[in-house]
PDB file of N, CA and C in Angstrom:
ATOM      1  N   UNK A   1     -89.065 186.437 106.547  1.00  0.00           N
ATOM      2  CA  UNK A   1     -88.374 186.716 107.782  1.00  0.00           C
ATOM      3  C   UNK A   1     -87.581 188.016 107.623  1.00  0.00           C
ATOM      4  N   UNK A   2     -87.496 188.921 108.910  1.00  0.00           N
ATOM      5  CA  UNK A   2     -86.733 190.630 108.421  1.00  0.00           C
ATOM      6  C   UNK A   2     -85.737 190.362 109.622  1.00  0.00           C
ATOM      7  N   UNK A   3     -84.679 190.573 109.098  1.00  0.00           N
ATOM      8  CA  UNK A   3     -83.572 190.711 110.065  1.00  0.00           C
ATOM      9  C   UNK A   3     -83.740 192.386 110.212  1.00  0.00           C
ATOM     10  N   UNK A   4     -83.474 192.366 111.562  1.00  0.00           N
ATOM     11  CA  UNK A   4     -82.840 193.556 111.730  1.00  0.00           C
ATOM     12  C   UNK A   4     -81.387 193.723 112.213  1.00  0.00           C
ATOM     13  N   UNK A   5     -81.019 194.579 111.584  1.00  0.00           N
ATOM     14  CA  UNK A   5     -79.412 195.031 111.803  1.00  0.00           C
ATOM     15  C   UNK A   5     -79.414 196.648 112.624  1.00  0.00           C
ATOM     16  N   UNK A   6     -77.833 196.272 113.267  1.00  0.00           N
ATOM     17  CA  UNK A   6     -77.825 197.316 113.734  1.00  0.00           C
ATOM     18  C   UNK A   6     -76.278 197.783 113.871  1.00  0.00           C
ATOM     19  N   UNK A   7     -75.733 199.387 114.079  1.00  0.00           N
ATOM     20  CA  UNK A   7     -74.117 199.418 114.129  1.00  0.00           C
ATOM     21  C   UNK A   7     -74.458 200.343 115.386  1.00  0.00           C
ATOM     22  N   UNK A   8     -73.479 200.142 116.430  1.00  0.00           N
ATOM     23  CA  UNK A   8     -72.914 201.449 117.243  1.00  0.00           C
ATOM     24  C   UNK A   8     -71.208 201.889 117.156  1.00  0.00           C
ATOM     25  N   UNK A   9     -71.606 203.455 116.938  1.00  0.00           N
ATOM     26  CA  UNK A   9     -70.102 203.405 117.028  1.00  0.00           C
ATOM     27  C   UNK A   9     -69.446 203.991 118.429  1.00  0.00           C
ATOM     28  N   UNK A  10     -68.712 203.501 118.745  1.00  0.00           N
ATOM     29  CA  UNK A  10     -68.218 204.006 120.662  1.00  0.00           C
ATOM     30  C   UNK A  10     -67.139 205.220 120.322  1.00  0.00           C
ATOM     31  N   UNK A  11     -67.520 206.787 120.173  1.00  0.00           N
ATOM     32  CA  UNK A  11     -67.007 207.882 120.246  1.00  0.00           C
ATOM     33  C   UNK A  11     -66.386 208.363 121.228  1.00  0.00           C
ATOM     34  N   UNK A  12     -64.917 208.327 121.702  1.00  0.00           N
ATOM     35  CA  UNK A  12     -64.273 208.529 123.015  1.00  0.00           C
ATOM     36  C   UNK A  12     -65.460 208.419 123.927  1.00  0.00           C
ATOM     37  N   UNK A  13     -65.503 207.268 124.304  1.00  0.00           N
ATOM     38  CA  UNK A  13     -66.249 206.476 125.524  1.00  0.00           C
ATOM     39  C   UNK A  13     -67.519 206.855 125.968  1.00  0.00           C
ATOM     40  N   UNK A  14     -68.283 206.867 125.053  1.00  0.00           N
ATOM     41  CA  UNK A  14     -69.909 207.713 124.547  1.00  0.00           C
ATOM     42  C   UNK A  14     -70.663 205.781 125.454  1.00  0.00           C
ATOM     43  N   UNK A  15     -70.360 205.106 124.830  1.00  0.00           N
ATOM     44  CA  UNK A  15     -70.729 203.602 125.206  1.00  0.00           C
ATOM     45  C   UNK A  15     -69.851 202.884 126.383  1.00  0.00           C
ATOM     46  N   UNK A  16     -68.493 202.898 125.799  1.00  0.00           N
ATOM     47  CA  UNK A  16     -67.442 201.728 126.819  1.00  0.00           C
ATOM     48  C   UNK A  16     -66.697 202.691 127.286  1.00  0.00           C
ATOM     49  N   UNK A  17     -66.005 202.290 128.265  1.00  0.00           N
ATOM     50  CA  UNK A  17     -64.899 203.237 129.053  1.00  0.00           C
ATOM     51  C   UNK A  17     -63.626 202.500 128.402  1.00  0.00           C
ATOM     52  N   UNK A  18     -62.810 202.666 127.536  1.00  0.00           N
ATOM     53  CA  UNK A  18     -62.108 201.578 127.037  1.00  0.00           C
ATOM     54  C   UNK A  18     -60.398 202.230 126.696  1.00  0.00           C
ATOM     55  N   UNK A  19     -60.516 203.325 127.149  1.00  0.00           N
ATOM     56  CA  UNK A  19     -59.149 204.184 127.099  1.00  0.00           C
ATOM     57  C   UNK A  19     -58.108 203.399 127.788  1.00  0.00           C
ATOM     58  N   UNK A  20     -58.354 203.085 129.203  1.00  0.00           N
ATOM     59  CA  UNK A  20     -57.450 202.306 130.452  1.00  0.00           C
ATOM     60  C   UNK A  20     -56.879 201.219 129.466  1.00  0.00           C
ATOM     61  N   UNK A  21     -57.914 200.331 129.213  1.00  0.00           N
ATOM     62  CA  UNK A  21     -57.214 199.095 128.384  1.00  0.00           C
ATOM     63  C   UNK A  21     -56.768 198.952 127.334  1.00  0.00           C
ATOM     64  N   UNK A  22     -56.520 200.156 126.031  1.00  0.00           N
ATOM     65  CA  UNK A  22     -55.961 200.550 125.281  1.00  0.00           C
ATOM     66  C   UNK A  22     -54.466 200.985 126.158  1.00  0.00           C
ATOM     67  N   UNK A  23     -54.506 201.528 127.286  1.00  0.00           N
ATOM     68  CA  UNK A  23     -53.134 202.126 127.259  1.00  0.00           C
ATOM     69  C   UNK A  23     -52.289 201.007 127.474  1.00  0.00           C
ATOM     70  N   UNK A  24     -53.186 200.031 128.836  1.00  0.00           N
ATOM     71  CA  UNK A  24     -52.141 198.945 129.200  1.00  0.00           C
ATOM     72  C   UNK A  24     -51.760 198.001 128.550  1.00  0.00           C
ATOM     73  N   UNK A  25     -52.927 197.639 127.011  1.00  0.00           N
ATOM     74  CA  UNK A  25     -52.581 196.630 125.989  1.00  0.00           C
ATOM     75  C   UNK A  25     -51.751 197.265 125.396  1.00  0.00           C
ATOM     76  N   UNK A  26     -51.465 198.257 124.799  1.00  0.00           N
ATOM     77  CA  UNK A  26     -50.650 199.004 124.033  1.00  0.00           C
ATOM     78  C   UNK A  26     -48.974 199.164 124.840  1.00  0.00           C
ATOM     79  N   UNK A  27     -49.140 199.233 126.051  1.00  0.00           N
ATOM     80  CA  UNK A  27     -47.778 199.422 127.014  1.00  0.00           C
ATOM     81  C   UNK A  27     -47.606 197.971 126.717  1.00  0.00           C
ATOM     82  N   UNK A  28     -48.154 197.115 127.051  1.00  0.00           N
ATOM     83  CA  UNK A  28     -47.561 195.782 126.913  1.00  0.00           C
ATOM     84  C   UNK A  28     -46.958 194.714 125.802  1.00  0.00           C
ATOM     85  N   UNK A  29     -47.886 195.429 124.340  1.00  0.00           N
ATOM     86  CA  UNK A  29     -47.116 194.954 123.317  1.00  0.00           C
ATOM     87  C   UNK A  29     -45.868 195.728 123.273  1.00  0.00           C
ATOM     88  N   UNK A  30     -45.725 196.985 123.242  1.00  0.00           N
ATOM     89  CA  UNK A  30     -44.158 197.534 123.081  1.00  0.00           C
ATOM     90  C   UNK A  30     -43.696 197.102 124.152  1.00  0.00           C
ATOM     91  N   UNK A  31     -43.612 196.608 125.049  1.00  0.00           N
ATOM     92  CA  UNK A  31     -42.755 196.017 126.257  1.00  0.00           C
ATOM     93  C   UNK A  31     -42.510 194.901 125.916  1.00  0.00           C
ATOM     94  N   UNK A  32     -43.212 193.751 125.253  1.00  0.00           N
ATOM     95  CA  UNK A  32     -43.199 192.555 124.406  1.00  0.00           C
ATOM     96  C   UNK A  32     -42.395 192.453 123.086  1.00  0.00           C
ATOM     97  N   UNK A  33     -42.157 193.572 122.592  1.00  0.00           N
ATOM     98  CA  UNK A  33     -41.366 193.947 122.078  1.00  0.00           C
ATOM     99  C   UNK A  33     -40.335 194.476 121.872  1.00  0.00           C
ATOM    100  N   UNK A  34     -39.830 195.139 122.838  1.00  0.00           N
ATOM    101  CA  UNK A  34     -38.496 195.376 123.637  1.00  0.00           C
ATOM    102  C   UNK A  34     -38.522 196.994 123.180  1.00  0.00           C
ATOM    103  N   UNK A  35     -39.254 197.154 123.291  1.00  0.00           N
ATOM    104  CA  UNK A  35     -39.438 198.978 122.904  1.00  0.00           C
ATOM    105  C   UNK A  35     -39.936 199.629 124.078  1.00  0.00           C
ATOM    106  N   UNK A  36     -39.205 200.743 125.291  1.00  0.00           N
ATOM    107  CA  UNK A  36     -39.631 201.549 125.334  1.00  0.00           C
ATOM    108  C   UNK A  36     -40.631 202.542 125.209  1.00  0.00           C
ATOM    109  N   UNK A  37     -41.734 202.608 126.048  1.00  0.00           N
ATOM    110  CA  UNK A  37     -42.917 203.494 125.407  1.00  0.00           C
ATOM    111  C   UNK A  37     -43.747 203.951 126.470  1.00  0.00           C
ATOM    112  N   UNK A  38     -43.199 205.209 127.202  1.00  0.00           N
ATOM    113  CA  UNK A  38     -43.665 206.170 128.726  1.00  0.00           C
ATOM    114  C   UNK A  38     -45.030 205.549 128.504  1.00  0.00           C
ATOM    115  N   UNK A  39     -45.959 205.419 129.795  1.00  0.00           N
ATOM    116  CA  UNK A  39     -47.176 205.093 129.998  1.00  0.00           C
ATOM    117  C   UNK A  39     -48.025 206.309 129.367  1.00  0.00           C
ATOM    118  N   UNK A  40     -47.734 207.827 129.913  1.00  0.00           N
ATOM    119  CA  UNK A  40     -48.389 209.077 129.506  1.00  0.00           C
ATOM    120  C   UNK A  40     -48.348 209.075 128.164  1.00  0.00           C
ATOM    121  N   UNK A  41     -46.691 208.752 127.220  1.00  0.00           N
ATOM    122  CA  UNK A  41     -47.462 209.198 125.796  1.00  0.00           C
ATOM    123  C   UNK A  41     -48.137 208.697 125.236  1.00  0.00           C
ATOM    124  N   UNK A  42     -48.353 206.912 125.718  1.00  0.00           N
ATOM    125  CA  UNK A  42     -49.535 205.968 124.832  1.00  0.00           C
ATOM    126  C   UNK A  42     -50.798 206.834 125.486  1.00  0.00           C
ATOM    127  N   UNK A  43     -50.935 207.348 126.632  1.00  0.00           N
ATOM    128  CA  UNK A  43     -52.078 207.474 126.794  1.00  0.00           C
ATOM    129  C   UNK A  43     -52.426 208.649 126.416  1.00  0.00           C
ATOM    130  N   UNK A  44     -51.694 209.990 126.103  1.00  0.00           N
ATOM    131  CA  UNK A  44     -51.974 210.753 124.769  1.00  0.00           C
ATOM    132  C   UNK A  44     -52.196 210.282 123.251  1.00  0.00           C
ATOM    133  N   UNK A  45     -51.857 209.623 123.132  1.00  0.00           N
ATOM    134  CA  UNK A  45     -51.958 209.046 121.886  1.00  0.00           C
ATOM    135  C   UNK A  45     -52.934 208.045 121.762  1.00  0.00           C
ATOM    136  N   UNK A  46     -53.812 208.150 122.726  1.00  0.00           N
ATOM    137  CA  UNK A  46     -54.947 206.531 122.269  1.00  0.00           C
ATOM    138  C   UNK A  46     -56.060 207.776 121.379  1.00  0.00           C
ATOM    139  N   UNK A  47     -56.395 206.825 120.384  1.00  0.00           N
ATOM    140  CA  UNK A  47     -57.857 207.581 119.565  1.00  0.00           C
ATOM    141  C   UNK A  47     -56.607 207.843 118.268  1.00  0.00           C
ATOM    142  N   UNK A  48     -55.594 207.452 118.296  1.00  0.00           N
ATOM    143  CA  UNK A  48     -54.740 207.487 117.311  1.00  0.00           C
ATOM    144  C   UNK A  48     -54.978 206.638 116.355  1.00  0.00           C
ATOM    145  N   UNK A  49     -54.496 206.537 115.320  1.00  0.00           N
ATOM    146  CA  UNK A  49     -54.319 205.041 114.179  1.00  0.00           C
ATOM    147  C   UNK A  49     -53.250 204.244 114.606  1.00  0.00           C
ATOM    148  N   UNK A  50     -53.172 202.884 114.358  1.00  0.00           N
ATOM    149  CA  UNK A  50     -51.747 201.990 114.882  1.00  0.00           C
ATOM    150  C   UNK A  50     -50.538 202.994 114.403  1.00  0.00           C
ATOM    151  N   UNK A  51     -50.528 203.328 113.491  1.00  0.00           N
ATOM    152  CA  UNK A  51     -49.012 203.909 112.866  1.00  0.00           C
ATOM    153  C   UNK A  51     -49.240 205.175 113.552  1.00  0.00           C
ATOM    154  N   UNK A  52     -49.907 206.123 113.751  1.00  0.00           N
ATOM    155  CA  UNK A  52     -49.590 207.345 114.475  1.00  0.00           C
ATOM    156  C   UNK A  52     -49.384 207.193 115.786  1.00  0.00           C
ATOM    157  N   UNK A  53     -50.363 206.211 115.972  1.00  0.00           N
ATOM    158  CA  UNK A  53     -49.943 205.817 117.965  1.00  0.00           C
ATOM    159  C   UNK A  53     -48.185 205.169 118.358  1.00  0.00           C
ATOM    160  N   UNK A  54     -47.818 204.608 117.304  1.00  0.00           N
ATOM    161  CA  UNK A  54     -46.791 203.811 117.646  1.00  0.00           C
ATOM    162  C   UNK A  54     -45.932 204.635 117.720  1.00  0.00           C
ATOM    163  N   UNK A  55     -45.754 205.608 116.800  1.00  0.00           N
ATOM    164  CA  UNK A  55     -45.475 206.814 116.451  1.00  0.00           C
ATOM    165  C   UNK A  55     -44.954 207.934 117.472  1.00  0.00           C
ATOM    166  N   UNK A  56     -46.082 208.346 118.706  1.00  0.00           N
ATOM    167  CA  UNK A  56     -46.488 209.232 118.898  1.00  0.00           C
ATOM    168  C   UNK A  56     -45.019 208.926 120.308  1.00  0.00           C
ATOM    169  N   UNK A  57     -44.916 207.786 121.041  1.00  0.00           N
ATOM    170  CA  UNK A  57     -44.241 207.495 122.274  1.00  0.00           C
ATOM    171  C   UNK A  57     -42.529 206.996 121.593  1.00  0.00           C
ATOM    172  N   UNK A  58     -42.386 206.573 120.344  1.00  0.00           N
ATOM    173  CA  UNK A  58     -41.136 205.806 119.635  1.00  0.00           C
ATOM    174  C   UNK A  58     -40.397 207.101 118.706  1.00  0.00           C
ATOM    175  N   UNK A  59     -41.010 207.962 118.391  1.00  0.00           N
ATOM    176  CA  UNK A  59     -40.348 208.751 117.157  1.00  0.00           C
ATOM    177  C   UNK A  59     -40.548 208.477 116.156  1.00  0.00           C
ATOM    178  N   UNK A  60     -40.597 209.282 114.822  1.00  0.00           N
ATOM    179  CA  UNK A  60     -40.810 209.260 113.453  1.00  0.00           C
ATOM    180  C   UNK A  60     -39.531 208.324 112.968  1.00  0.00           C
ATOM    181  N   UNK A  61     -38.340 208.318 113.570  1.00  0.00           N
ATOM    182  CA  UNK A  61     -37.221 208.260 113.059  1.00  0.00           C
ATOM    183  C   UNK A  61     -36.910 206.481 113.658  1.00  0.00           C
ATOM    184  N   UNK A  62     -38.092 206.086 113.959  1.00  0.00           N
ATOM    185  CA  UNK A  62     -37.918 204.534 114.537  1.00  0.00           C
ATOM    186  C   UNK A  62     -37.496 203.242 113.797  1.00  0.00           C
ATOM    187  N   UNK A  63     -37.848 203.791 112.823  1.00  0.00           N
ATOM    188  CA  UNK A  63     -38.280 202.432 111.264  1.00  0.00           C
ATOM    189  C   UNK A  63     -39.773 201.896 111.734  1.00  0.00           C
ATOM    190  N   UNK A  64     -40.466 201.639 110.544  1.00  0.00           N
ATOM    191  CA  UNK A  64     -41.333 201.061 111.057  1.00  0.00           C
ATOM    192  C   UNK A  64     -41.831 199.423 110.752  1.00  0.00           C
ATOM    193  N   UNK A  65     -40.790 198.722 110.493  1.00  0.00           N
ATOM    194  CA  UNK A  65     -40.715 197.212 110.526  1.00  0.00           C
ATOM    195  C   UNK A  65     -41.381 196.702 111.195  1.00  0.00           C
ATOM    196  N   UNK A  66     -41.029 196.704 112.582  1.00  0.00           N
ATOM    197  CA  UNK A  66     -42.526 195.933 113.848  1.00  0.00           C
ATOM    198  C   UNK A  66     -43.436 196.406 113.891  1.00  0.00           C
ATOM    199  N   UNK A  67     -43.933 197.663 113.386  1.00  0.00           N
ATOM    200  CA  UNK A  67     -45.236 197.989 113.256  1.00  0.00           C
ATOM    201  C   UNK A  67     -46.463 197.338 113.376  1.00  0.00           C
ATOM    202  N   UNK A  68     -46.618 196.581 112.077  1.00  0.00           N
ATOM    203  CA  UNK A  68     -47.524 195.766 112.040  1.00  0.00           C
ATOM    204  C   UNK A  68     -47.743 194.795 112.963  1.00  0.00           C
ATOM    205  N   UNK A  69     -46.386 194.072 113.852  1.00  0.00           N
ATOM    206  CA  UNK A  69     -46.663 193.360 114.793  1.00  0.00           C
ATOM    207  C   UNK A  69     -46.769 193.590 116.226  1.00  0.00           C
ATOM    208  N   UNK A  70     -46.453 195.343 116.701  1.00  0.00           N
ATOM    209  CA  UNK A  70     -47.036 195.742 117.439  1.00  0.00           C
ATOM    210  C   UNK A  70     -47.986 195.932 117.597  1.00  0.00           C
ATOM    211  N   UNK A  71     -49.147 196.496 116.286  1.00  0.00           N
ATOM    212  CA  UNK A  71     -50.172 196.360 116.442  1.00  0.00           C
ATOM    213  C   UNK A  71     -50.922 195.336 116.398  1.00  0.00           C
ATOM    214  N   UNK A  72     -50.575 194.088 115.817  1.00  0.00           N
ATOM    215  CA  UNK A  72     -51.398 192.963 116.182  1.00  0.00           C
ATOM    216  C   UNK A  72     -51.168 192.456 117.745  1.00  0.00           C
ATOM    217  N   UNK A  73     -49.889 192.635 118.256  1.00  0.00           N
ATOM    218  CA  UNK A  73     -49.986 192.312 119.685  1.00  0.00           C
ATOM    219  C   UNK A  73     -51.131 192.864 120.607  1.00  0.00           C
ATOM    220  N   UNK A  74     -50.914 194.333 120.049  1.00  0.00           N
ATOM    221  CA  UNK A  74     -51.790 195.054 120.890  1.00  0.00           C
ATOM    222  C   UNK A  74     -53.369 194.520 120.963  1.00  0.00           C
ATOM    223  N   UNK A  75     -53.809 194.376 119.465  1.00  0.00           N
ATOM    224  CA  UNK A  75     -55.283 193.589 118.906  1.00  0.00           C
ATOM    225  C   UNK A  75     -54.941 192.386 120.175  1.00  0.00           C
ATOM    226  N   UNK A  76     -54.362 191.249 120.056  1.00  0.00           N
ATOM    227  CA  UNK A  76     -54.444 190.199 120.720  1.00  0.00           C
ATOM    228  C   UNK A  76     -54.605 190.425 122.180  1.00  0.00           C
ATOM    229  N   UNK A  77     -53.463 191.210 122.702  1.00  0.00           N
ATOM    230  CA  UNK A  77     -54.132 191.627 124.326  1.00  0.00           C
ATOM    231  C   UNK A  77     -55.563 192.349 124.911  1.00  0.00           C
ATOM    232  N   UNK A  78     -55.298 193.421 124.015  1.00  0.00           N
ATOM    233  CA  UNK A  78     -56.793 193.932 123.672  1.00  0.00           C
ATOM    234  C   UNK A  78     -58.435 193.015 123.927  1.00  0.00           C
ATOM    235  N   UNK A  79     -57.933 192.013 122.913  1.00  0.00           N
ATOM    236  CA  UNK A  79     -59.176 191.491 122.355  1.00  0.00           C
ATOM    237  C   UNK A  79     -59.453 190.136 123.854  1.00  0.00           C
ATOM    238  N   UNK A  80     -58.764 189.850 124.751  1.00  0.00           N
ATOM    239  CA  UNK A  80     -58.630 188.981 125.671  1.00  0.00           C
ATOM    240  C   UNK A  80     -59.994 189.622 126.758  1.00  0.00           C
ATOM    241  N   UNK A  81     -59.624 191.173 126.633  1.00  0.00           N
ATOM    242  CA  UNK A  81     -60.559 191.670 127.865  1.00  0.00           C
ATOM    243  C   UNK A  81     -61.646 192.468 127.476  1.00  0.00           C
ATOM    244  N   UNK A  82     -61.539 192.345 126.238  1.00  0.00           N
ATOM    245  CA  UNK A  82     -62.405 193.223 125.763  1.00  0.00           C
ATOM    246  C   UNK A  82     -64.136 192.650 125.880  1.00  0.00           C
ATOM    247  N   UNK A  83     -64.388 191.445 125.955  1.00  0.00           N
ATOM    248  CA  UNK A  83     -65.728 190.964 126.437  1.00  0.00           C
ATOM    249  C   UNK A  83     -66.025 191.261 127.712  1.00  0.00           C
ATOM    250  N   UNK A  84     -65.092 191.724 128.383  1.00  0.00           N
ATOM    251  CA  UNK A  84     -65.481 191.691 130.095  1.00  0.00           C
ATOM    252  C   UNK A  84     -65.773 193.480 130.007  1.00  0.00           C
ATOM    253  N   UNK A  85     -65.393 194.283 129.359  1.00  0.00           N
ATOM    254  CA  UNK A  85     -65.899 195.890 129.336  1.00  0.00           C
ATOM    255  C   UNK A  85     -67.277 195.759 129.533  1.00  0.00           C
ATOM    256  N   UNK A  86     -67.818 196.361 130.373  1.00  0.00           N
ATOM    257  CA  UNK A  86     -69.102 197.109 131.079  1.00  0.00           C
ATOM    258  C   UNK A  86     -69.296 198.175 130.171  1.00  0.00           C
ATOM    259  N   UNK A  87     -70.446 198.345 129.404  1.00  0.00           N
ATOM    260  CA  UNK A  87     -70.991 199.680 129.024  1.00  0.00           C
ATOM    261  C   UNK A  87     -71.087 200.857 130.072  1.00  0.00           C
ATOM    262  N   UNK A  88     -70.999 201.589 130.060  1.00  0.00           N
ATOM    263  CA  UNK A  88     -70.915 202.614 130.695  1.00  0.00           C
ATOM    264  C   UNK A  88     -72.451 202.727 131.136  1.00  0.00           C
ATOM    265  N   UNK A  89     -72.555 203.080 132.438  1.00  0.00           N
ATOM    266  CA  UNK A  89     -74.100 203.504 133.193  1.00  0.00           C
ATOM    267  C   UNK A  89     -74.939 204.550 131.927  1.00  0.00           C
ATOM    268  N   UNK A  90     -75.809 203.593 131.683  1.00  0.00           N
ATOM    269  CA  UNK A  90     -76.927 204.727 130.863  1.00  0.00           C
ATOM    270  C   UNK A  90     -76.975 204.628 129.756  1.00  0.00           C
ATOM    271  N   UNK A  91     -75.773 203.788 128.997  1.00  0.00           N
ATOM    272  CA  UNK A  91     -75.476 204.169 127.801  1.00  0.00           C
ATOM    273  C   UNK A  91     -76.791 203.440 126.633  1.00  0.00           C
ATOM    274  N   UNK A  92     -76.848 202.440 126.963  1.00  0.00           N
ATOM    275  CA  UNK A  92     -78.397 202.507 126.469  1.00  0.00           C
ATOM    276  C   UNK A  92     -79.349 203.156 126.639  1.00  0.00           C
ATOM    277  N   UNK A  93     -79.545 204.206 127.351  1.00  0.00           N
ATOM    278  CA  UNK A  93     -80.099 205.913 127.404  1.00  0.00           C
ATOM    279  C   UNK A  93     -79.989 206.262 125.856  1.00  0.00           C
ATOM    280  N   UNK A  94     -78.714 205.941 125.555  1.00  0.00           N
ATOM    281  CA  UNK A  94     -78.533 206.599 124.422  1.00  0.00           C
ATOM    282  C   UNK A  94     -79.364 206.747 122.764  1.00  0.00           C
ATOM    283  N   UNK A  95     -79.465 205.489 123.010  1.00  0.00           N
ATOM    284  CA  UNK A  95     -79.664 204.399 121.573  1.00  0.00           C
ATOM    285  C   UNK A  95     -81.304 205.299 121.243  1.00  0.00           C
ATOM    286  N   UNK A  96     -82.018 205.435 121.948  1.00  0.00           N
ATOM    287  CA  UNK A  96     -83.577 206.162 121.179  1.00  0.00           C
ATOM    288  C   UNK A  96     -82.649 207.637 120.584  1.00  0.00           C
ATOM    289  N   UNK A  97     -82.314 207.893 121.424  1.00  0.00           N
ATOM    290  CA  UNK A  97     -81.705 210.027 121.084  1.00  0.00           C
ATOM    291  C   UNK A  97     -80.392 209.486 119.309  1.00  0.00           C
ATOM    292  N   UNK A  98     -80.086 208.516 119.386  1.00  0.00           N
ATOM    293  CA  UNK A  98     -78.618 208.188 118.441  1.00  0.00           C
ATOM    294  C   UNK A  98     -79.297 208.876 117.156  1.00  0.00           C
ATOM    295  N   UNK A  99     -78.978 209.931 116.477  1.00  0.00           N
ATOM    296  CA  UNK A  99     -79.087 210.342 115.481  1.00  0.00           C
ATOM    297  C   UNK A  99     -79.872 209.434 114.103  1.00  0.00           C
ATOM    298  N   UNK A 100     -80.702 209.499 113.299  1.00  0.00           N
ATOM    299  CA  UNK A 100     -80.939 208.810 112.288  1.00  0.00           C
ATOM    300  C   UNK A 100     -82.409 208.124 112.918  1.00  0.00           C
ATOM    301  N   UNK A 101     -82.467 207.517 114.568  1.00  0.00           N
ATOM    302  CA  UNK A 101     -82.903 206.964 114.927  1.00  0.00           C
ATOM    303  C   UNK A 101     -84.957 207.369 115.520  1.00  0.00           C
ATOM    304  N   UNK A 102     -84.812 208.790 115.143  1.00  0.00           N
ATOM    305  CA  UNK A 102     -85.972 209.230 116.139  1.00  0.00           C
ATOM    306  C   UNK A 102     -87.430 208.587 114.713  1.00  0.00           C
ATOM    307  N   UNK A 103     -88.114 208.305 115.576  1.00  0.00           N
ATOM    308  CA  UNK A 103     -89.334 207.476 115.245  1.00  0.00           C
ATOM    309  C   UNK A 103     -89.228 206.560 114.834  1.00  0.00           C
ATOM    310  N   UNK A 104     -88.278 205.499 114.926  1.00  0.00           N
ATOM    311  CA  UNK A 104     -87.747 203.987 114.908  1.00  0.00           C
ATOM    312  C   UNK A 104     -88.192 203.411 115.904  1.00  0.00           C
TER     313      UNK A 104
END
């Protein structure tokens, strides 16, 4: 029996449109957390790492103690809607052209 395997990786929204729900999961754990955090700078800051994103709207000079549990908040809200994301129109267009892939 041959399994086949496969990975995609979603490159600023090459596959999912998934920026929107990064900003509002991300606004909502620091609001869950009693932190302050403008809507615009999370949404400059998405495509960040948890610690640079948290970072980017709080200051260097924040401590970073809740860190870790901002970012798991964020994972948990995140991960609620994240089955309902629509691939983006076409994006299986993609998958023959995906690099590595031609005569597969």
């Amino acid at each position: 029996m041959t399994t086949k395997r496969a990975a995609i990786f979603d490159v600023d929204g090459t596959v999912v449109d998934s920026n929107h729900l990064h900003v509002v999961t991300w606004w909502e754990a620091f609001r869950q957390a009693g932190r302050h955090a403008p809507v615009r700078e999370i949404h400059r800051a998405v495509g960040l790492g948890s610690g640079d994103l948290i970072e980017h709207p709080l200051g260097d000079d924040r401590g970073s103690d809740g860190d870790d549990q901002l970012a798991a908040t964020h994972h948990a809200l995140y991960a609620t809607y994240f089955e309902r994301l629509p691939a983006l129109d076409e994006a299986g267009d993609l998958l023959p052209h995906w690099p590595g892939r031609a005569g597969r």
